[in-house]
N, C-alpha and C. Protein backbone atom coordinates (compact mmCIF):
# COMPACT_ATOMS: atom_id res chain seq x y z
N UNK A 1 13.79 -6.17 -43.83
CA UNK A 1 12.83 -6.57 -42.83
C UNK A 1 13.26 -6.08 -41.44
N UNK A 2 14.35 -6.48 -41.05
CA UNK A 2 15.05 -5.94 -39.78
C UNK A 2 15.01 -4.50 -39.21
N UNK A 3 15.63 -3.79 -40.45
CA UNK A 3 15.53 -2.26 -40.92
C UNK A 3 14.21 -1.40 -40.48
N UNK A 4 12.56 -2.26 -41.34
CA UNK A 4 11.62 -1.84 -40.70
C UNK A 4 11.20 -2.33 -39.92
N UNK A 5 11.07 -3.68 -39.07
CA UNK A 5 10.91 -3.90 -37.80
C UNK A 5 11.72 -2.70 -36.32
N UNK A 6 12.88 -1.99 -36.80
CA UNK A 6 13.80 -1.86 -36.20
C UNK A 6 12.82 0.35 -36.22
N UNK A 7 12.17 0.63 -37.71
CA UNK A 7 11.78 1.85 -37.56
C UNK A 7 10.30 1.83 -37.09
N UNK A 8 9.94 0.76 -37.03
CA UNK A 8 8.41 0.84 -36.42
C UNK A 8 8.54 0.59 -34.88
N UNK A 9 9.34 -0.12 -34.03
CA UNK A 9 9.59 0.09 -32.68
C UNK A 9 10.05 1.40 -32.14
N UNK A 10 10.90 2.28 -33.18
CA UNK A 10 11.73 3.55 -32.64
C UNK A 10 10.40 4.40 -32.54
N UNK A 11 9.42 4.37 -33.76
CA UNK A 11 8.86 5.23 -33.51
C UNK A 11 7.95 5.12 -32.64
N UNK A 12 7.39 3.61 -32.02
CA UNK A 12 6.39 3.56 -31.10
C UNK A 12 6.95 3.98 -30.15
N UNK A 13 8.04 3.62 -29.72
CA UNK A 13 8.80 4.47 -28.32
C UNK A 13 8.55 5.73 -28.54
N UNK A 14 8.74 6.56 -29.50
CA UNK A 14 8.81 8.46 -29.57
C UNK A 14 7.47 8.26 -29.68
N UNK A 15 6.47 8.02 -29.85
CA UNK A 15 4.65 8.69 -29.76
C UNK A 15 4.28 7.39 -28.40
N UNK A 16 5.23 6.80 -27.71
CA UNK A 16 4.82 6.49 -26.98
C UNK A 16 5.55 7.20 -25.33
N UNK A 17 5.94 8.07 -25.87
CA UNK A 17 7.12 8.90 -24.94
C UNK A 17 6.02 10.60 -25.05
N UNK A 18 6.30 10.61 -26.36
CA UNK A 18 5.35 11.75 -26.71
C UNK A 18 4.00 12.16 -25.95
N UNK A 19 3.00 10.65 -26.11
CA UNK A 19 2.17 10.75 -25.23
C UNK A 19 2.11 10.85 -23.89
N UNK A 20 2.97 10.60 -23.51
CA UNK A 20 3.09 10.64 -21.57
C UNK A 20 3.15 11.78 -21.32
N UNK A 21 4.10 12.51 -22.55
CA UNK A 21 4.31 14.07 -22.02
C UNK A 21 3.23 15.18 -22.44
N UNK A 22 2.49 14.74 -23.44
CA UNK A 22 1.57 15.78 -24.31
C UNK A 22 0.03 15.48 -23.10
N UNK A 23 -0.11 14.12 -22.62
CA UNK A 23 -1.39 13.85 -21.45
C UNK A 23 -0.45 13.11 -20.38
N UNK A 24 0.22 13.85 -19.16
CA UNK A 24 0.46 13.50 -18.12
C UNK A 24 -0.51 12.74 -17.17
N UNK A 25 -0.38 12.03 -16.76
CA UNK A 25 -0.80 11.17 -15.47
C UNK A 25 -1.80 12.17 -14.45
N UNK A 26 -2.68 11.93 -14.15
CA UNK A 26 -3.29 13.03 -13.55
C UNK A 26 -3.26 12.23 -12.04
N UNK A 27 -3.65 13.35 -10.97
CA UNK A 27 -4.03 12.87 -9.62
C UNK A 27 -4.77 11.68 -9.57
N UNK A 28 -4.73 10.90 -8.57
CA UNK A 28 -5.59 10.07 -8.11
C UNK A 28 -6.53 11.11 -7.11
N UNK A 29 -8.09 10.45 -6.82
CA UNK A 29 -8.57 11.32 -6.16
C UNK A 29 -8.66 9.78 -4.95
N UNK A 30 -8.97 10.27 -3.33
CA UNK A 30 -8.51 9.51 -2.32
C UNK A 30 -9.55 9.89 -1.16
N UNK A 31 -9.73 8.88 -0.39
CA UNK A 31 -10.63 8.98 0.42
C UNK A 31 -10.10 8.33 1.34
N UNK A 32 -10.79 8.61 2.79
CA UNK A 32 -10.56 7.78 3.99
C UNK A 32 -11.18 6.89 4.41
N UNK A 33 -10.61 6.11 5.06
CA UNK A 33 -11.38 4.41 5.24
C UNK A 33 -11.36 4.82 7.08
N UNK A 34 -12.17 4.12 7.46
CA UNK A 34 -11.63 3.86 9.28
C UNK A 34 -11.28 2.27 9.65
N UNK A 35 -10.06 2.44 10.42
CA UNK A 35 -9.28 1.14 10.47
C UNK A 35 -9.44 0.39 11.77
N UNK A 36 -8.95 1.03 12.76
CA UNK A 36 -9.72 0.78 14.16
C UNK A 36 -9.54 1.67 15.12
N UNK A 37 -9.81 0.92 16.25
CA UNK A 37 -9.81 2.48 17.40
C UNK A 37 -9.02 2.50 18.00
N UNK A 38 -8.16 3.76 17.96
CA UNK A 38 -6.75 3.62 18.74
C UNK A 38 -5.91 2.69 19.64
N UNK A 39 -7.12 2.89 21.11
CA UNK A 39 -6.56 1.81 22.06
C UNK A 39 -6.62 0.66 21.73
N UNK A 40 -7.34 0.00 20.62
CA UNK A 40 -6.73 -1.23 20.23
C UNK A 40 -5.99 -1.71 19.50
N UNK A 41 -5.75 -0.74 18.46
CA UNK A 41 -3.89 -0.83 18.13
C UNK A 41 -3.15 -0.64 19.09
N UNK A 42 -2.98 -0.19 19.91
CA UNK A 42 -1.83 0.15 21.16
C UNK A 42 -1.96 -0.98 21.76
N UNK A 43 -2.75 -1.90 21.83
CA UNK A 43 -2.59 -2.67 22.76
C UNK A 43 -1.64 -3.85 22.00
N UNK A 44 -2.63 -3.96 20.58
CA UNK A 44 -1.68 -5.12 19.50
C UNK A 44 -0.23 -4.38 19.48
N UNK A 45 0.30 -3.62 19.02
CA UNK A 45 1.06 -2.92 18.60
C UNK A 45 1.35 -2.72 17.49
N UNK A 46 0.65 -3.87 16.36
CA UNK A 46 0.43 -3.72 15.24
C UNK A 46 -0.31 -4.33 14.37
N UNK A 47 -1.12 -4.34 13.23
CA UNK A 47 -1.52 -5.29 13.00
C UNK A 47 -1.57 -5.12 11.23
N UNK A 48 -2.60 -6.38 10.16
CA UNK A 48 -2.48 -5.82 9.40
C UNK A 48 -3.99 -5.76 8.84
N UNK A 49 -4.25 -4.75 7.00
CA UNK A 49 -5.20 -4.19 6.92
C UNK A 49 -5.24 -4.15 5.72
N UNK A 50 -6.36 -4.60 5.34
CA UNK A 50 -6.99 -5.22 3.65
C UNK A 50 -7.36 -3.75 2.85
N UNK A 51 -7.15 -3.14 2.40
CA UNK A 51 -7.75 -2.36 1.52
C UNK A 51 -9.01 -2.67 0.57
N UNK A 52 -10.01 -2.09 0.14
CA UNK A 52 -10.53 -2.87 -0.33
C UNK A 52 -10.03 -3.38 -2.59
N UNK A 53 -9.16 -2.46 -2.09
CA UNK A 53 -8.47 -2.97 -3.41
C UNK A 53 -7.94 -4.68 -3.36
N UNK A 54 -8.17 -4.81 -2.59
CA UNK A 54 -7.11 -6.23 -1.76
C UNK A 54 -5.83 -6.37 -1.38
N UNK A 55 -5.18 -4.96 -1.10
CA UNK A 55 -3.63 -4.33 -0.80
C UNK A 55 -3.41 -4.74 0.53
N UNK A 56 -2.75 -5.74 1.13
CA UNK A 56 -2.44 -5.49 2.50
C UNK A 56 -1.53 -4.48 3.00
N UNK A 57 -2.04 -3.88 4.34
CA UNK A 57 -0.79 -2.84 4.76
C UNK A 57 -0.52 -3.64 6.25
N UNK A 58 0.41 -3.07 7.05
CA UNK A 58 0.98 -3.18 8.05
C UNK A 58 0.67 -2.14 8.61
N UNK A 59 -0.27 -1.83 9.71
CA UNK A 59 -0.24 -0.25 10.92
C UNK A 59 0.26 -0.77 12.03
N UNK A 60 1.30 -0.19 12.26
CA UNK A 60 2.06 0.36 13.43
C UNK A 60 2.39 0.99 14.27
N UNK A 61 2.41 0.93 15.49
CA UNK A 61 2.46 1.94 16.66
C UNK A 61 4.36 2.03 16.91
N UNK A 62 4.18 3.44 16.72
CA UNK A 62 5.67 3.65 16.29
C UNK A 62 5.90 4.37 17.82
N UNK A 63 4.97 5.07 18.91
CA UNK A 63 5.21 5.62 20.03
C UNK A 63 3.78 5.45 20.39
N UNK A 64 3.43 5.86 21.40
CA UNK A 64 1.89 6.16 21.76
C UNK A 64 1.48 7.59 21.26
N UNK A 65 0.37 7.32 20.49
CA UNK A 65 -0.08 8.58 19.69
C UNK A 65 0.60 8.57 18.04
N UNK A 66 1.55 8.01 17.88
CA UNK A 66 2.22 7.70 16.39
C UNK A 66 1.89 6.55 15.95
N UNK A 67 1.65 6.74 14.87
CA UNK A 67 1.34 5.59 13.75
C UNK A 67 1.80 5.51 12.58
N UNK A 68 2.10 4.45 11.95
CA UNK A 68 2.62 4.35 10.65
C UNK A 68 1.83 2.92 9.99
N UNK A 69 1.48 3.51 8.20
CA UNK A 69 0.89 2.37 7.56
C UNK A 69 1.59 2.02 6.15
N UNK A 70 2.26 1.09 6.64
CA UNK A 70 3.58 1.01 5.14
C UNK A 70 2.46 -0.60 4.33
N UNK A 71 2.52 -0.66 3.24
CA UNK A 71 2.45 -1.54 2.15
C UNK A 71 3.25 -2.77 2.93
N UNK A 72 2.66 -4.06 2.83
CA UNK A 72 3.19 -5.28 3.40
C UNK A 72 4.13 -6.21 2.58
N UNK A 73 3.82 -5.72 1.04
CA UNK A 73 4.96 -6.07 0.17
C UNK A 73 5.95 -5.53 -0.40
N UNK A 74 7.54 -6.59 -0.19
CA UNK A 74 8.74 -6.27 -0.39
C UNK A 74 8.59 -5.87 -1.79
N UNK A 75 9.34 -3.95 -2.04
CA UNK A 75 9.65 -3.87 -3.28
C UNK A 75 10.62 -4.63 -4.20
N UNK A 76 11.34 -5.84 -3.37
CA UNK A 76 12.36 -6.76 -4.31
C UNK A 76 11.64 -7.80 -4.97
N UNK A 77 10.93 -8.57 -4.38
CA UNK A 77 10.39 -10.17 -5.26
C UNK A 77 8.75 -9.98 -4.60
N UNK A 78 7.90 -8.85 -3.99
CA UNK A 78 6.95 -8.98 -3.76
C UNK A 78 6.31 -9.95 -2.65
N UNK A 79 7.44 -10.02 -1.63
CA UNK A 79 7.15 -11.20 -0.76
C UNK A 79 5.97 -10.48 0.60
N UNK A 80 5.65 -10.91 1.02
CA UNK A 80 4.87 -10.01 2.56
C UNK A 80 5.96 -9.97 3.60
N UNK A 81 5.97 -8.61 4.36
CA UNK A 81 6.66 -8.53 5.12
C UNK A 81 5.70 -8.39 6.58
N UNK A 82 6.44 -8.45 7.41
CA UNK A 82 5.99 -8.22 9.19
C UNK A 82 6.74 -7.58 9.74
N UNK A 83 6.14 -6.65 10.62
CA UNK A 83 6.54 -6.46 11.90
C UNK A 83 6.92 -7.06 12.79
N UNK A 84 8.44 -6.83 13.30
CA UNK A 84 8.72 -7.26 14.39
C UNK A 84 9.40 -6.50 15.56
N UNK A 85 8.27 -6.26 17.02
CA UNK A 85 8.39 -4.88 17.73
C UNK A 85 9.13 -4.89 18.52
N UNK A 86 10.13 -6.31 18.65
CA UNK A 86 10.94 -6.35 19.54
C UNK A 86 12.31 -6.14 19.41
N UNK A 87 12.14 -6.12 17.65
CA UNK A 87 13.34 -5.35 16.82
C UNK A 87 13.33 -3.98 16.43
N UNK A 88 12.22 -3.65 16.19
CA UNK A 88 11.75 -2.36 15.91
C UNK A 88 12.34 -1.94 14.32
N UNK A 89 11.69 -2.93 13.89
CA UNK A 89 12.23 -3.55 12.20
C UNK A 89 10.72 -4.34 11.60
N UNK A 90 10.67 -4.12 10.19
CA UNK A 90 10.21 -4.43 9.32
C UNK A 90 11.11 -6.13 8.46
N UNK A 91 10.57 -7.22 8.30
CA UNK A 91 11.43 -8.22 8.14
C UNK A 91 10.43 -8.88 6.52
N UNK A 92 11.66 -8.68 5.54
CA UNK A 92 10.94 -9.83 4.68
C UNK A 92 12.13 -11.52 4.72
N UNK A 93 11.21 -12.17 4.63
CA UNK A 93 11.53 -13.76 5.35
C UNK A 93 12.25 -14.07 3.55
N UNK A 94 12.11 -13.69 2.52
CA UNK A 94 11.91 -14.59 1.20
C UNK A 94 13.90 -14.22 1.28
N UNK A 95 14.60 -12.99 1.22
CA UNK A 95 16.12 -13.32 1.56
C UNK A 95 16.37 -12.37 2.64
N UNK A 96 15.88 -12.50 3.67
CA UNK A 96 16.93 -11.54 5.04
C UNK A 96 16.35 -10.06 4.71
N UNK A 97 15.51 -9.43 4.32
CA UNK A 97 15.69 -8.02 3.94
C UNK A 97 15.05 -7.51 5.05
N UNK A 98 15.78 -6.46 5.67
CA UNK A 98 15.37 -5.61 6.65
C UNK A 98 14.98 -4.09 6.12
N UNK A 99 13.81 -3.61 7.06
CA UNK A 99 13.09 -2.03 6.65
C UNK A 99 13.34 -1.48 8.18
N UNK A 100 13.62 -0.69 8.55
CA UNK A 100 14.04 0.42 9.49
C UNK A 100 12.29 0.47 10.04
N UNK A 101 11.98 0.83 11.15
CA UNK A 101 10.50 1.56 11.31
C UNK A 101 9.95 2.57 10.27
N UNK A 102 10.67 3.28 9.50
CA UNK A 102 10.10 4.10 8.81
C UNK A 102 9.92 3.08 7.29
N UNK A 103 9.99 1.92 7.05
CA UNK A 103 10.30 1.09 5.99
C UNK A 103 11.28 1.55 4.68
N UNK A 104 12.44 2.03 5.01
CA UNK A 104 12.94 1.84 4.25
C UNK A 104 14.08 0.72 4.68
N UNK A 105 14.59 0.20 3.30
CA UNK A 105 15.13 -0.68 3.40
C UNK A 105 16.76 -0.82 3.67
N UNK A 106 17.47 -1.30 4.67
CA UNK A 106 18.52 -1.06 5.14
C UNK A 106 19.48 -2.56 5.46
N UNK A 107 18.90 -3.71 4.79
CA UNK A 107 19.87 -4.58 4.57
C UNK A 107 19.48 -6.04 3.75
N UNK A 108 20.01 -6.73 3.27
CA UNK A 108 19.38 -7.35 1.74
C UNK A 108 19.32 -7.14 1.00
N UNK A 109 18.63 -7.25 -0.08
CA UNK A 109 18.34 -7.14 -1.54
C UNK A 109 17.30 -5.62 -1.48
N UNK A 110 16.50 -5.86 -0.46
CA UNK A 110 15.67 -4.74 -0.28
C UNK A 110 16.50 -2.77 0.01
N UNK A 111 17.99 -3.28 0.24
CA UNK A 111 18.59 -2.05 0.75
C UNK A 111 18.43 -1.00 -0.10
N UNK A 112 18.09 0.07 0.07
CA UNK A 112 18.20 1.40 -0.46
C UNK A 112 16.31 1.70 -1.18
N UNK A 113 15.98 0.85 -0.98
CA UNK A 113 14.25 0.57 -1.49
C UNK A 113 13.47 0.96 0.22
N UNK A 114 12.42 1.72 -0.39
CA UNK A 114 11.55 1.86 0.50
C UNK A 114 9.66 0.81 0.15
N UNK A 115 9.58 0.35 1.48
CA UNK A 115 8.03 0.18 1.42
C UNK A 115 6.76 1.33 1.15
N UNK A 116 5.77 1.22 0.08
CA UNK A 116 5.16 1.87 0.06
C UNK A 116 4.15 2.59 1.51
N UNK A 117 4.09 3.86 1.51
CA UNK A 117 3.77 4.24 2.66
C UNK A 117 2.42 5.19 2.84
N UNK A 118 1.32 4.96 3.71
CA UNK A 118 -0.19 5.10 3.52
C UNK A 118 -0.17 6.05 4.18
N UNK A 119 -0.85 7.87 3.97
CA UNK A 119 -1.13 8.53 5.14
C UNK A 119 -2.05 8.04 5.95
N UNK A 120 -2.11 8.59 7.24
CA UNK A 120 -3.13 8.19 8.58
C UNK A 120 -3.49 9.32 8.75
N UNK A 121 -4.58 9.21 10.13
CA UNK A 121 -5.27 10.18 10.34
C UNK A 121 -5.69 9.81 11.55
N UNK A 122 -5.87 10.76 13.10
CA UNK A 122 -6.60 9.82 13.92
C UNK A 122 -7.77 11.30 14.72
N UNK A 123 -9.12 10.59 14.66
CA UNK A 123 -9.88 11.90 14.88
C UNK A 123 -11.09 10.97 15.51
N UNK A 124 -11.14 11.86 17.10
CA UNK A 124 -11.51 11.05 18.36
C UNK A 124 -11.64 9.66 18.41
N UNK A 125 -10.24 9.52 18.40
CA UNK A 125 -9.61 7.87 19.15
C UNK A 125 -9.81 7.28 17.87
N UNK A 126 -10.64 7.47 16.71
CA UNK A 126 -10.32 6.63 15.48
C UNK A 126 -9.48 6.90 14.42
N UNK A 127 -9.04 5.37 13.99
CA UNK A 127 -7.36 5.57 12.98
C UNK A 127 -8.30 5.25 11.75
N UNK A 128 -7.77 6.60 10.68
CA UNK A 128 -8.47 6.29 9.12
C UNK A 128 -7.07 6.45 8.01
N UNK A 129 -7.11 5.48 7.20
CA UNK A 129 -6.24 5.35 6.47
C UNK A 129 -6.89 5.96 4.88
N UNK A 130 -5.89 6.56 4.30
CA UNK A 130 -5.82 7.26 3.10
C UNK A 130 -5.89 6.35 2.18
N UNK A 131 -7.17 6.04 1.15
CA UNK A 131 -6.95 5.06 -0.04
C UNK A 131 -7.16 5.52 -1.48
N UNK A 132 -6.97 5.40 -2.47
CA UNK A 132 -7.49 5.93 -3.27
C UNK A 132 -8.73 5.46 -4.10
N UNK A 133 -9.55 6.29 -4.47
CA UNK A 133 -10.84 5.90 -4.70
C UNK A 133 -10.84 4.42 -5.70
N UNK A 134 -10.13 4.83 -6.78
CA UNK A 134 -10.54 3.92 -7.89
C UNK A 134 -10.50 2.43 -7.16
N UNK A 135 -9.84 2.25 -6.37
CA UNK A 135 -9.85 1.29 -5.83
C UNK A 135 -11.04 0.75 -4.53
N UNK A 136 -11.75 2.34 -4.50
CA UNK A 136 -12.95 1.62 -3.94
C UNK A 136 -14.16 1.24 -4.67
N UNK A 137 -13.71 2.08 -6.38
CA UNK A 137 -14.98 1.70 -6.96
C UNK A 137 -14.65 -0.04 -7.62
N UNK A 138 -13.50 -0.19 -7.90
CA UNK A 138 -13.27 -1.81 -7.83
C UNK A 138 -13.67 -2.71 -7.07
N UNK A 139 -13.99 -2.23 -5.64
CA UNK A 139 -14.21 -3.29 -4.69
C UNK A 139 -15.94 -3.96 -5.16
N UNK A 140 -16.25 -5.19 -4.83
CA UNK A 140 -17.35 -5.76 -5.08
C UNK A 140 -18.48 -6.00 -3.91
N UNK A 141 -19.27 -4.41 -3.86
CA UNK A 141 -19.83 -4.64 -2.49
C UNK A 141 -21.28 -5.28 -2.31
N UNK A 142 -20.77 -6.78 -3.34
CA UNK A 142 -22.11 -7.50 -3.39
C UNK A 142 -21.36 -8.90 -2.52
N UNK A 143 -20.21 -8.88 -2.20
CA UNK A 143 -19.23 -10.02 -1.91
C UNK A 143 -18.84 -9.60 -0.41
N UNK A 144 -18.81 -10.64 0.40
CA UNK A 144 -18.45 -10.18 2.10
C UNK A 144 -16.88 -9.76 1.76
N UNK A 145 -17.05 -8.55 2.15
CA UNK A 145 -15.45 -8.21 2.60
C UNK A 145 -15.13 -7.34 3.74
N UNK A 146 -14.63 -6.05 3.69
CA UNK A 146 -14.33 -5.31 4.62
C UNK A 146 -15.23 -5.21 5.62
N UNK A 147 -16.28 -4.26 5.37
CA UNK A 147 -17.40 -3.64 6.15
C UNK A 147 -18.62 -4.03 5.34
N UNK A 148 -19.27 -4.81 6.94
CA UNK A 148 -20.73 -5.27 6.43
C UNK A 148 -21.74 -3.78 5.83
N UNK A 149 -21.19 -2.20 6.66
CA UNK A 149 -22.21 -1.78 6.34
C UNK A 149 -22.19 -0.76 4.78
N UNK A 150 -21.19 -1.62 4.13
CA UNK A 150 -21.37 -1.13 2.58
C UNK A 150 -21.89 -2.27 1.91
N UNK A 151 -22.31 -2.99 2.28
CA UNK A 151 -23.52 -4.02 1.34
C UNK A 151 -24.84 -3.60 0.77
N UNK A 152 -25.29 -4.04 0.00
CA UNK A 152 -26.57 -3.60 -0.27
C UNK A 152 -27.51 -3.92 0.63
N UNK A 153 -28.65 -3.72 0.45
CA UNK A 153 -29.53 -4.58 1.43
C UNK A 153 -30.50 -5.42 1.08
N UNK A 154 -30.33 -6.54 1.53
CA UNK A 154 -30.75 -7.79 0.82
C UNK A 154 -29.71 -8.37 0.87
N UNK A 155 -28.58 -8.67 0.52
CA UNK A 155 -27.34 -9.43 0.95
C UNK A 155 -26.74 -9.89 2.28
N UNK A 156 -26.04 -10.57 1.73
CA UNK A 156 -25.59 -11.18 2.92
C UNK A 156 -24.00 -11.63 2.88
């Protein structure tokens, strides 16, 4: 019993190894969202931003004219992290873990781990963040969320 319990797992691993390599993972295809308008991130200095997948990110004003949009959850226990600009650090609260401005992680549990990180884009004075589609066809644009003007009409 052991014996074939023990040859029916080996082989699901090899045709399950097999398959990854015979149909690789293909691209995601990705689109741009608009997040807000420059001068009012500069003024917050940072803030944060719902995807409509329901992903929070963190955008950051890393200089005037620079921006950065890292993922708000710690790759260690999944906790939310913040900005804090007077450290010029990324902080998760759940054990001490510090992220550098560029989010990687440089002390805690989080060390040597980076935060996931969103391209930007900024084109006359507006900031658009890089998402990937499938996650906009998930979103439910019969339900108030992001932007009123992807509702149908008739809703509310």
């Amino acid at each position: 019993m052991a014996v074939g319990a023990g040859l029916v797992a080996s082989y699901g691993t090899f045709f399950g190894f097999a398959g990854r390599y015979l149909y690789p993972a293909r691209d995601t295809a990705t689109a741009w969202l608009y997040v807000v308008r420059t001068i009012e991130l500069e003024q917050k200095g940072s803030m944060s931003y719902r995807t409509p997948s329901g992903a929070t990110v963190v955008i950051a004003v890393q200089s005037p004219g620079e921006y950065l949009a890292l993922s708000s959850v710690c790759p260690h226990l999944g906790c939310q992290v913040h900005w804090e600009a007077a450290k010029d650090r990324f902080f998760c609260p759940c054990h001490n873990g510090v992220f550098n401005a560029e989010g990687q992680g440089t002390a805690g549990p989080p060390k040597g781990q980076s935060l996931l990180r969103y391209p930007l884009r900024v084109q006359n004075g507006l900031l658009y963040i890089e998402v990937p589609v499938e996650s906009l066809q998930l979103a439910r644009l019969d339900k108030p969320g992001h932007d009123g003007c992807l509702h149908p009409r008739g809703t509310t």
